[in-house]
Protein backbone atom coordinates (compact mmCIF):
# COMPACT_ATOMS: atom_id res chain seq x y z
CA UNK A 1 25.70 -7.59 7.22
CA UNK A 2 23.41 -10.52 6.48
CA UNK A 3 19.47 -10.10 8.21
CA UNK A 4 18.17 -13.71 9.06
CA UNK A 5 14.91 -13.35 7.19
CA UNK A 6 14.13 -16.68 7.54
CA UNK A 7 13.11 -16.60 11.05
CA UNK A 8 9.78 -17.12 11.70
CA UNK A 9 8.31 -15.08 14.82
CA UNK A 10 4.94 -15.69 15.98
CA UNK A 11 2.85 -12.52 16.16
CA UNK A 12 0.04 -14.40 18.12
CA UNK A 13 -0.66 -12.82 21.15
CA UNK A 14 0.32 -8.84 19.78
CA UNK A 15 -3.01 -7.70 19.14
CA UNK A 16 -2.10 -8.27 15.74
CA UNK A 17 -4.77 -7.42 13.24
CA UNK A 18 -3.51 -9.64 10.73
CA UNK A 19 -2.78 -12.89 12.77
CA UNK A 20 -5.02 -12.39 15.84
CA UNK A 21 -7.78 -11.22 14.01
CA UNK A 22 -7.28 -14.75 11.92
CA UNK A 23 -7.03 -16.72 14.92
CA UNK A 24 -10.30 -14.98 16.39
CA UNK A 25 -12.56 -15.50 13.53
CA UNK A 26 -10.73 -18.89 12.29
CA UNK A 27 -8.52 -20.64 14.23
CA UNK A 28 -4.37 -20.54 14.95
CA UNK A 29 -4.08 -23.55 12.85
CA UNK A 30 -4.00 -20.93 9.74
CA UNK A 31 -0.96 -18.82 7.85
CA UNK A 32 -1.57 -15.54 7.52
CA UNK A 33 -0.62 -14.15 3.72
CA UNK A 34 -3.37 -11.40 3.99
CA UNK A 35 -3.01 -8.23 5.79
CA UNK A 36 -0.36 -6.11 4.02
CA UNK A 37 1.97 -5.73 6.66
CA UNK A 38 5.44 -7.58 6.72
CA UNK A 39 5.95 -10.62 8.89
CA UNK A 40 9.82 -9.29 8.86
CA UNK A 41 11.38 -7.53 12.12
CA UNK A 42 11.86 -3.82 11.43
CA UNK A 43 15.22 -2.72 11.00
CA UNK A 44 18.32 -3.75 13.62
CA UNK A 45 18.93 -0.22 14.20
CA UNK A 46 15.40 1.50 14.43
CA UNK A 47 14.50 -1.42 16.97
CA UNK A 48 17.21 -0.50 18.89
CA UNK A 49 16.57 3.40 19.06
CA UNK A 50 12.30 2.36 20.07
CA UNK A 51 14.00 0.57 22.74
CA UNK A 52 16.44 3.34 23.84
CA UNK A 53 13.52 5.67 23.74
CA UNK A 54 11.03 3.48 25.88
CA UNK A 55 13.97 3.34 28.50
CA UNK A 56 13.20 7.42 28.81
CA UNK A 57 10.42 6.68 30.53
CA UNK A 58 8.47 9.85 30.15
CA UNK A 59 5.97 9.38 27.09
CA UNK A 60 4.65 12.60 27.07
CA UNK A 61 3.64 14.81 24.02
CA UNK A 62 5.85 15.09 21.22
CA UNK A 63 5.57 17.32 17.99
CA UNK A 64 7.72 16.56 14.71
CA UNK A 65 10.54 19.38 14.95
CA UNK A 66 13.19 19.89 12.08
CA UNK A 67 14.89 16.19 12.11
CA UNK A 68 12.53 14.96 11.15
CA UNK A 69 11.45 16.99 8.42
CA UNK A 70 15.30 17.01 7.23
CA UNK A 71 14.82 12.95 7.25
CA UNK A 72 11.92 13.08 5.05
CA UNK A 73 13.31 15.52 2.39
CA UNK A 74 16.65 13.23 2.49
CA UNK A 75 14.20 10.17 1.73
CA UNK A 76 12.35 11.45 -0.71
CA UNK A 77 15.46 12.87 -2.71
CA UNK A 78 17.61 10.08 -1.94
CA UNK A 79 14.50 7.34 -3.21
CA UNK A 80 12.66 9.62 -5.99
CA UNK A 81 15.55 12.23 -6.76
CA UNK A 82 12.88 14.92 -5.67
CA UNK A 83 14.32 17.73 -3.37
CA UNK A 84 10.96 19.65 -1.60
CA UNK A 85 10.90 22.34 0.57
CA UNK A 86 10.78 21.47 4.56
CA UNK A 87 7.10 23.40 4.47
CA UNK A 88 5.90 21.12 2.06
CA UNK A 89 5.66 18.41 4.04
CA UNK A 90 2.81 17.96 6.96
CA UNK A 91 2.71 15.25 9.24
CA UNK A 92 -0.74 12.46 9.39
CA UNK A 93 -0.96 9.72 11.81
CA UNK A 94 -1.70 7.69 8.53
CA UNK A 95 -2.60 7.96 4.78
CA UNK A 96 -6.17 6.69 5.15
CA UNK A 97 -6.81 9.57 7.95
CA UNK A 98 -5.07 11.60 6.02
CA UNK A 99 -7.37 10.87 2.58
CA UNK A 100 -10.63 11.11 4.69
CA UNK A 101 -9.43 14.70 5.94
CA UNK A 102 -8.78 15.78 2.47
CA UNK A 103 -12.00 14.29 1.13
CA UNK A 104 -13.66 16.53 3.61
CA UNK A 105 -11.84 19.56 2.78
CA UNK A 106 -11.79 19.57 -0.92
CA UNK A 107 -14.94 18.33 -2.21
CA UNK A 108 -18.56 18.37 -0.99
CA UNK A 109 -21.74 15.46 0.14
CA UNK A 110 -22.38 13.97 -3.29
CA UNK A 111 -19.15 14.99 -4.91
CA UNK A 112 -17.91 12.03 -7.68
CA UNK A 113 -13.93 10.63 -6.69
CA UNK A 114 -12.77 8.56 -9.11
CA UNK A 115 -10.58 5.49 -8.33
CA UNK A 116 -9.44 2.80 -10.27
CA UNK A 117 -10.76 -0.69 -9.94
CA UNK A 118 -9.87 -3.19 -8.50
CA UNK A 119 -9.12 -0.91 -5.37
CA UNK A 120 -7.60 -1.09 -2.17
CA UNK A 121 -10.96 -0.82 -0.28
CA UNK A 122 -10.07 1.45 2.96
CA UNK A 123 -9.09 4.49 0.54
CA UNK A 124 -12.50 3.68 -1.93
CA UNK A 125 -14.56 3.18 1.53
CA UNK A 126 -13.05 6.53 3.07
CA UNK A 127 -14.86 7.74 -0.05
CA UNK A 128 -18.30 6.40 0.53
CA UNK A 129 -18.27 6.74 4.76
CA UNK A 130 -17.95 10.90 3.85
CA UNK A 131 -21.11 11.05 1.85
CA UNK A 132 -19.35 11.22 -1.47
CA UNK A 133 -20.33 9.11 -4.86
CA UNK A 134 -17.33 6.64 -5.73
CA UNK A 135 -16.50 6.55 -9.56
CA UNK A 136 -14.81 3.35 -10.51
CA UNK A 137 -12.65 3.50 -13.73
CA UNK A 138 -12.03 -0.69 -14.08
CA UNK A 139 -8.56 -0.87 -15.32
CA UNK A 140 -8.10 -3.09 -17.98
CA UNK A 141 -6.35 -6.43 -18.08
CA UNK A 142 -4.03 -6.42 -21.41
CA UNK A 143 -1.84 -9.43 -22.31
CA UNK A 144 -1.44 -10.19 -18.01
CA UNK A 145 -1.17 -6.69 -17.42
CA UNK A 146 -3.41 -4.05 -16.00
CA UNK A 147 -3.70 -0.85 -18.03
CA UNK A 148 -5.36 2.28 -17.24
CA UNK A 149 -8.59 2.62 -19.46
CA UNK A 150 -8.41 6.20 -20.62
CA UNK A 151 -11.25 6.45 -22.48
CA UNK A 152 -13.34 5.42 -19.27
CA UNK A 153 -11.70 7.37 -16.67
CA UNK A 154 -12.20 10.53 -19.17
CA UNK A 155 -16.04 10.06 -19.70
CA UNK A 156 -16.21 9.10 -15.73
CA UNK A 157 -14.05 12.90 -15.72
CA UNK A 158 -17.17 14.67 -18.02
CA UNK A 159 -19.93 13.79 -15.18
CA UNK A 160 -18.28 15.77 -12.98
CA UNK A 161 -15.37 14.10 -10.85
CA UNK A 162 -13.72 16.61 -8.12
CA UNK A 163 -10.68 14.40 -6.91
CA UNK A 164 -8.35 11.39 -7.84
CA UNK A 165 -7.22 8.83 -5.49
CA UNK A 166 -4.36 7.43 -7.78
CA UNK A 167 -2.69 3.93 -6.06
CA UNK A 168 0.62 4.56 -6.97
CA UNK A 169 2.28 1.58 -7.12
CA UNK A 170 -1.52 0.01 -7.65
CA UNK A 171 -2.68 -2.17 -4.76
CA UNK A 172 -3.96 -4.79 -5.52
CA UNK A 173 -2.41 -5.08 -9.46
CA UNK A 174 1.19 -4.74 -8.25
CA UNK A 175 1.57 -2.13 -11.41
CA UNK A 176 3.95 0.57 -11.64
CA UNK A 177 2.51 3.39 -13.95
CA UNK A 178 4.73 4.62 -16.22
CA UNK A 179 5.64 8.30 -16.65
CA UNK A 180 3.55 8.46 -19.77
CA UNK A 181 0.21 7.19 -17.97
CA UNK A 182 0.89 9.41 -15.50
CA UNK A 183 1.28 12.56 -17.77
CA UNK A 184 -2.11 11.37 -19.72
CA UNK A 185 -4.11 10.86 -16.21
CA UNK A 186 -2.38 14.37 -15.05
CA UNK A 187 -3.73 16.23 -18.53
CA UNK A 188 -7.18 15.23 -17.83
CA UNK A 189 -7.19 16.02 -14.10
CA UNK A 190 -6.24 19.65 -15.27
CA UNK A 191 -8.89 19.36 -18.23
CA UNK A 192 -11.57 18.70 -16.02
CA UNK A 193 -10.32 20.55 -13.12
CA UNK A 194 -9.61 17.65 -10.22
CA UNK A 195 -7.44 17.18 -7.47
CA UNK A 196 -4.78 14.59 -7.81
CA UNK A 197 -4.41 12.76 -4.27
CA UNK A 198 -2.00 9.49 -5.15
CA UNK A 199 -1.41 7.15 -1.84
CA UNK A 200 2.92 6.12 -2.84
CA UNK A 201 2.77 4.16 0.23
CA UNK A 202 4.40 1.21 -1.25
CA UNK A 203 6.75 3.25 -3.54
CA UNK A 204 9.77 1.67 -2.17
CA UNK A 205 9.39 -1.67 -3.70
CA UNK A 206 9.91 -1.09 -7.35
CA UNK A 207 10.91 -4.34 -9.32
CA UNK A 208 13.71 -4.74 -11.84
CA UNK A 209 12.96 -2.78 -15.26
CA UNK A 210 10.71 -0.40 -13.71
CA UNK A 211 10.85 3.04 -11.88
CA UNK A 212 8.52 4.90 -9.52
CA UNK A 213 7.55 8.88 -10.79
CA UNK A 214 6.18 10.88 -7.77
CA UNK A 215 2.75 12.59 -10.23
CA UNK A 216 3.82 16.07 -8.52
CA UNK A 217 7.34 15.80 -10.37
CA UNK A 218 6.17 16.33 -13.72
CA UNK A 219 5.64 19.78 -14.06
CA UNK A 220 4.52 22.65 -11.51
CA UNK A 221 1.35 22.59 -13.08
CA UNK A 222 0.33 19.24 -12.01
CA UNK A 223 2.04 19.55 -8.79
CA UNK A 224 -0.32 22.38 -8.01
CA UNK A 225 -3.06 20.15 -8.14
CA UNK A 226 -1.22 17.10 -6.56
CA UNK A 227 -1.26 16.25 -2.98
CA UNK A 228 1.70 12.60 -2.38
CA UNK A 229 1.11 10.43 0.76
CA UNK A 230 4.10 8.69 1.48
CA UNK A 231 5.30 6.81 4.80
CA UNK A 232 7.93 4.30 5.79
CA UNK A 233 5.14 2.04 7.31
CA UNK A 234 5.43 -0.15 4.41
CA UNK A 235 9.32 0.08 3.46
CA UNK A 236 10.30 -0.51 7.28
CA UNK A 237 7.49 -2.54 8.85
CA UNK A 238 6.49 0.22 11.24
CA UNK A 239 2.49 0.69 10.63
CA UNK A 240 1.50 0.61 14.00
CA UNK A 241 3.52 3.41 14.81
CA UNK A 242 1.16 5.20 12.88
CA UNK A 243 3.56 8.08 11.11
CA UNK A 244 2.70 9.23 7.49
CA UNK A 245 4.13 12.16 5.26
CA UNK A 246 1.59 14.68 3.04
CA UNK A 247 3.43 16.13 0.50
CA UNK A 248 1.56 19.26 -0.53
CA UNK A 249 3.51 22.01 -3.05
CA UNK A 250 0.42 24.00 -3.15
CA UNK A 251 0.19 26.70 -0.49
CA UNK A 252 -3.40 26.96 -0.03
CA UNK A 253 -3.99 23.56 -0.50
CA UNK A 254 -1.48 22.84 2.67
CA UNK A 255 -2.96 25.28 4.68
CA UNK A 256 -6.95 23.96 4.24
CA UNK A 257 -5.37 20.15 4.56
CA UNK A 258 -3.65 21.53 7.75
CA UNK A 259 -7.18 22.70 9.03
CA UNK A 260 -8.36 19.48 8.37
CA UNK A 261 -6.15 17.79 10.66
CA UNK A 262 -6.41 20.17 13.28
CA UNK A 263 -10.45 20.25 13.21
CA UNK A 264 -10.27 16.26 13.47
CA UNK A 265 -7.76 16.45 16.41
CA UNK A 266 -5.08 15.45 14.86
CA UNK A 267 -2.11 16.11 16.09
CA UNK A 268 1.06 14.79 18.17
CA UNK A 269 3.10 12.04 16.73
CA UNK A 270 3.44 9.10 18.73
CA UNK A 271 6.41 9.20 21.51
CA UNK A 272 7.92 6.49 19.04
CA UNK A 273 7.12 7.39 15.45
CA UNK A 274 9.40 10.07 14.98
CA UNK A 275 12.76 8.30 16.05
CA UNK A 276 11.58 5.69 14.05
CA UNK A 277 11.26 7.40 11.18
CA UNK A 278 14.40 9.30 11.16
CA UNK A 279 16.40 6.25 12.26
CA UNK A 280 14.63 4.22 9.18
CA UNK A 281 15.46 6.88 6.61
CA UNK A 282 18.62 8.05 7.52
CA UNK A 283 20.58 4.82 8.75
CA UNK A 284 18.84 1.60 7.15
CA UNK A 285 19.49 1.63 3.46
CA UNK A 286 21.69 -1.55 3.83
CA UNK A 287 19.23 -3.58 5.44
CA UNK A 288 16.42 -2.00 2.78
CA UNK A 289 18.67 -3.22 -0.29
CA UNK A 290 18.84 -7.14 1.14
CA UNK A 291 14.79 -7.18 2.08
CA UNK A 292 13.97 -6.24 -1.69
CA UNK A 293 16.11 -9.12 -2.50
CA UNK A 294 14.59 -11.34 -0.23
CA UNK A 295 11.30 -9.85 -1.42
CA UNK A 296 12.04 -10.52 -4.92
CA UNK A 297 12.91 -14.22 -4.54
CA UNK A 298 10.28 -14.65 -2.71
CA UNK A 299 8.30 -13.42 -5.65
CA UNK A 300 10.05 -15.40 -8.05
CA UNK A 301 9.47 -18.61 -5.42
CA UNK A 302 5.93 -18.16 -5.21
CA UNK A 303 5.49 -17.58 -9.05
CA UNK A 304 7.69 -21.13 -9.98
CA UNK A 305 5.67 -22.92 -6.95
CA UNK A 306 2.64 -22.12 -8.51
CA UNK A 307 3.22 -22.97 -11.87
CA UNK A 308 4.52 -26.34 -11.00
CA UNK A 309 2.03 -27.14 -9.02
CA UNK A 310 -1.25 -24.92 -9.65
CA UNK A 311 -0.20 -24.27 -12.90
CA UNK A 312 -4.23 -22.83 -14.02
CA UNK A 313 -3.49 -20.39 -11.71
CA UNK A 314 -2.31 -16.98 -13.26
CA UNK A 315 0.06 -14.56 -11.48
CA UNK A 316 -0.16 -10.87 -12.47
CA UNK A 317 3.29 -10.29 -12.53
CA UNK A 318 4.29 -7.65 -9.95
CA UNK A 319 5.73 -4.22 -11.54
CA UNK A 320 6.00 -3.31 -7.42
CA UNK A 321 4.91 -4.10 -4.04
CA UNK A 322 5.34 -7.29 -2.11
CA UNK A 323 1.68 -8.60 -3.21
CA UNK A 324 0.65 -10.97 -5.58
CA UNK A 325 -2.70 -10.80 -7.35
CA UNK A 326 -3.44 -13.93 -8.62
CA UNK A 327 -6.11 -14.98 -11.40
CA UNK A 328 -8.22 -18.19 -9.59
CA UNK A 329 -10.86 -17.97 -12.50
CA UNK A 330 -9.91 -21.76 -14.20
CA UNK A 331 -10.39 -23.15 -10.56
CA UNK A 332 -13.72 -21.13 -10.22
CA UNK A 333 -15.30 -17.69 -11.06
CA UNK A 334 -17.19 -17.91 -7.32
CA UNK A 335 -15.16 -16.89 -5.00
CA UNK A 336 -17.43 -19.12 -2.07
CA UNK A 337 -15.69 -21.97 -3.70
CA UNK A 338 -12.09 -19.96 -3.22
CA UNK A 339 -12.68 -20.21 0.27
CA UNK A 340 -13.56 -23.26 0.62
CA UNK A 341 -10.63 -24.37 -0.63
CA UNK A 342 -7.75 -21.68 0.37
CA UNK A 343 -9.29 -20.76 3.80
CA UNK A 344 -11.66 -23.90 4.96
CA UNK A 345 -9.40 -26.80 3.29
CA UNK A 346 -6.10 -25.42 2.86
CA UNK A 347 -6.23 -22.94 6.19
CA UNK A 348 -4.70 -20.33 4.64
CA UNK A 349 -5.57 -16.82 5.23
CA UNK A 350 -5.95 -14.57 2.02
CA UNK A 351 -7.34 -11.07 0.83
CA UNK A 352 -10.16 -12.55 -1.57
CA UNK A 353 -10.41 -10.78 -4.30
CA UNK A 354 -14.04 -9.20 -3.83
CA UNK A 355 -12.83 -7.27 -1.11
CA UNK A 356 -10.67 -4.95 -3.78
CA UNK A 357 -14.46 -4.76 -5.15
CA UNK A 358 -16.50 -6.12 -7.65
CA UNK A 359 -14.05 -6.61 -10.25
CA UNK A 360 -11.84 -8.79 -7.95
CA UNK A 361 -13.98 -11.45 -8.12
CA UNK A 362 -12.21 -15.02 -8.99
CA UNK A 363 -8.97 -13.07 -7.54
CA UNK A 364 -6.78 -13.50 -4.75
CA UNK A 365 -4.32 -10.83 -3.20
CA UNK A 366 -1.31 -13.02 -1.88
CA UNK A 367 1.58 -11.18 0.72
CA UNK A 368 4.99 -12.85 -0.03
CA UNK A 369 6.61 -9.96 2.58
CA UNK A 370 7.35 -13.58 5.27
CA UNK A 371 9.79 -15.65 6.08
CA UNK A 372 10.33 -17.91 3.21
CA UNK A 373 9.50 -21.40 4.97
CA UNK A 374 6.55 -20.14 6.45
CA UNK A 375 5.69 -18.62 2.24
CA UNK A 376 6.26 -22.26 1.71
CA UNK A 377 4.29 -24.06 4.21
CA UNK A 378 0.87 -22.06 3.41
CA UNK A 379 1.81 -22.77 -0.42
CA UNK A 380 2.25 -26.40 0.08
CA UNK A 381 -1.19 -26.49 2.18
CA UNK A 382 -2.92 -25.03 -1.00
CA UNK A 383 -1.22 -27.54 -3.52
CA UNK A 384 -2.34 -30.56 -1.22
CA UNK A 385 -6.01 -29.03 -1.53
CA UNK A 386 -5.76 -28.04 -4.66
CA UNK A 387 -9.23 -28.35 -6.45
CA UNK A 388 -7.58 -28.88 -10.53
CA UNK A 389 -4.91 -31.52 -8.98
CA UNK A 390 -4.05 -34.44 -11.50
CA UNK A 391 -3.53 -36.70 -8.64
């Protein structure tokens, strides 16, 4: 079956955070590559089985019951090759609840968590909002590519960090961390005694010549000390629905994160996130496999766009995800002037890079997960307005 990805479906009017929240603070005259969530329709099939259930008509409480665990272990052995127990797994509304709740539980007010730099700012603020110090290990750029900086992160380790949130792929980088990065971040998190949280929420979009490794898989010694967020909101488009995975091998560990939720009231998966779920995981792969293609030529559009016509522009070269992080230092190192002339000029809506932190600055975050004429469209707007243009 062929999905018309092309279509363009306005979002205006959905309470949409990405595109309403635009048009409130900017206009409808704008494009929306910002917010990383897909301007794709969700799966044929799991559309179909949100509409069977809303014709129930009783929304009443729901709990998650064994389908739905039995859909998550088939995911994550089908996708990762890693078979986990059904008691493993604990159900969150979403990662960045779920994150909070742990920071809570594990460390204490003035506790260091490290994260690596630039950061996808809801998990580094969940840090700050509990009363905890964030560490920021800046990862290195090497050649185009970001690298962990080991030698930071391991000082940052000797003043006393209690937890890692490890980005895994890294939003906004687009890397993929290789087995042995993982194995050297894992050796000091057991050196210096810290809990390994890693957010895999966009683990499903893996790029040619690389290959996801859940942290927990390396050895039971690290997966003692590992808790793995996963979800399909990503993969399938279904964020809203607000259904996330916690993968946690550790016993006691589960049982305090469990707490957690409980003490915050959280509880009772939405009357649709379940179905969803099992319908996505079980009974979408062919529809997966053709948006990752779409995905990647839309990557591979954006990247020969740019260098034809913004060719100063530098694209980090996506190991994963559907986001682009883009170098906009040889246009200007002040990211005022990126607005002006990406949001003001062009009216195209962006994640500027200061929002990742400090380190973003001169940096944009594109989302290449639309339709491809609308991809085109905001890209054309920024080549007409483009500040470095020879014409």
């Amino acid at each position: 079956m062929t999905y018309d990805f092309d279509r363009i479906i306005s979002r205006f009017g959905t309470n949409s955070a990405k595109w309403d929240g635009m048009a409130q603070a900017h206009g409808k005259d704008m494009i929306a590559l910002s917010v990383a969530d897909m301007d794709l329709q969700a799966p044929p099939k799991v559309v179909e089985q949100i509409v069977e259930s809303a014709r129930h008509g009783i929304y009443g409480y729901t709990d998650p019951f064994p389908p739905y665990f039995e859909a998550v272990q088939h995911w994550l052995d089908k996708a990762y090759g890693w078979q986990v127990p059904q008691e493993w797994i604990v159900f969150s509304p979403r990662i960045v609840q779920a994150v909070s709740v742990l920071i809570q539980r594990f460390t204490n007010e003035g506790d260091r968590i490290l994260i690596h730099t630039p950061a996808y700012q809801p998990i580094a603020k969940a840090v700050a909002i509990n009363g905890r110090k964030l560490a920021e290990s800046p990862l290195r750029l090497v050649d185009g590519r970001y690298e962990i900086d080991f030698e930071d992160m391991e000082r940052q380790m000797q003043q006393g960090v209690k937890m890692v949130l490890l980005v895994s792929p890294h939003n906004p980088t687009g890397r993929v961390w290789t087995r042995e990065e993982l194995e050297r971040l894992a050796e000091l998190c057991i050196t210096y005694d810290a809990l390994i949280v890693s957010d895999d929420i966009h683990a499903d979009f893996i790029h040619e010549g690389h290959e996801h490794t859940i942290i927990a898989k390396l050895s039971e010694e690290i997966a003692d000390r590992s808790i793995i967020c996963t979800s399909p909101g990503k993969t399938f488009n279904l964020a809203s629905l607000e259904i996330a995975n916690i993968v946690i091998p550790n016993e006691g560990l589960r049982e305090r994160f469990k707490d957690g939720l409980q003490q915050a009231g959280m509880h009772n998966p939405t009357f649709f996130a379940v179905p969803a779920l099992e319908t996505a995981y079980t009974a979408c792969d062919d529809w997966l496999q053709e948006l990752r293609a779409y995905i990647t030529d839309n990557i591979s559009f954006a990247e020969s766009f740019m260098a034809e016509h913004m060719p100063e522009l530098k694209v980090m070269k996506p190991e994963g995800t559907y986001l682009l992080w883009v170098d906009c230092t040889a246009c200007s190192r002040n990211e005022s002037d990126l607005v002006k002339w990406i949001e003001e000029q062009s009216r195209v809506s962006v994640s500027f890079g200061t929002s990742f932190g400090q380190a973003g600055e001169g940096f944009v975050r594109i989302n290449v997960a639309a339709p491809r004429p609308l991809l085109r469209e905001a890209l054309e707007r920024m080549a007409a307005h483009y500040p470095l243009s020879k014409n």
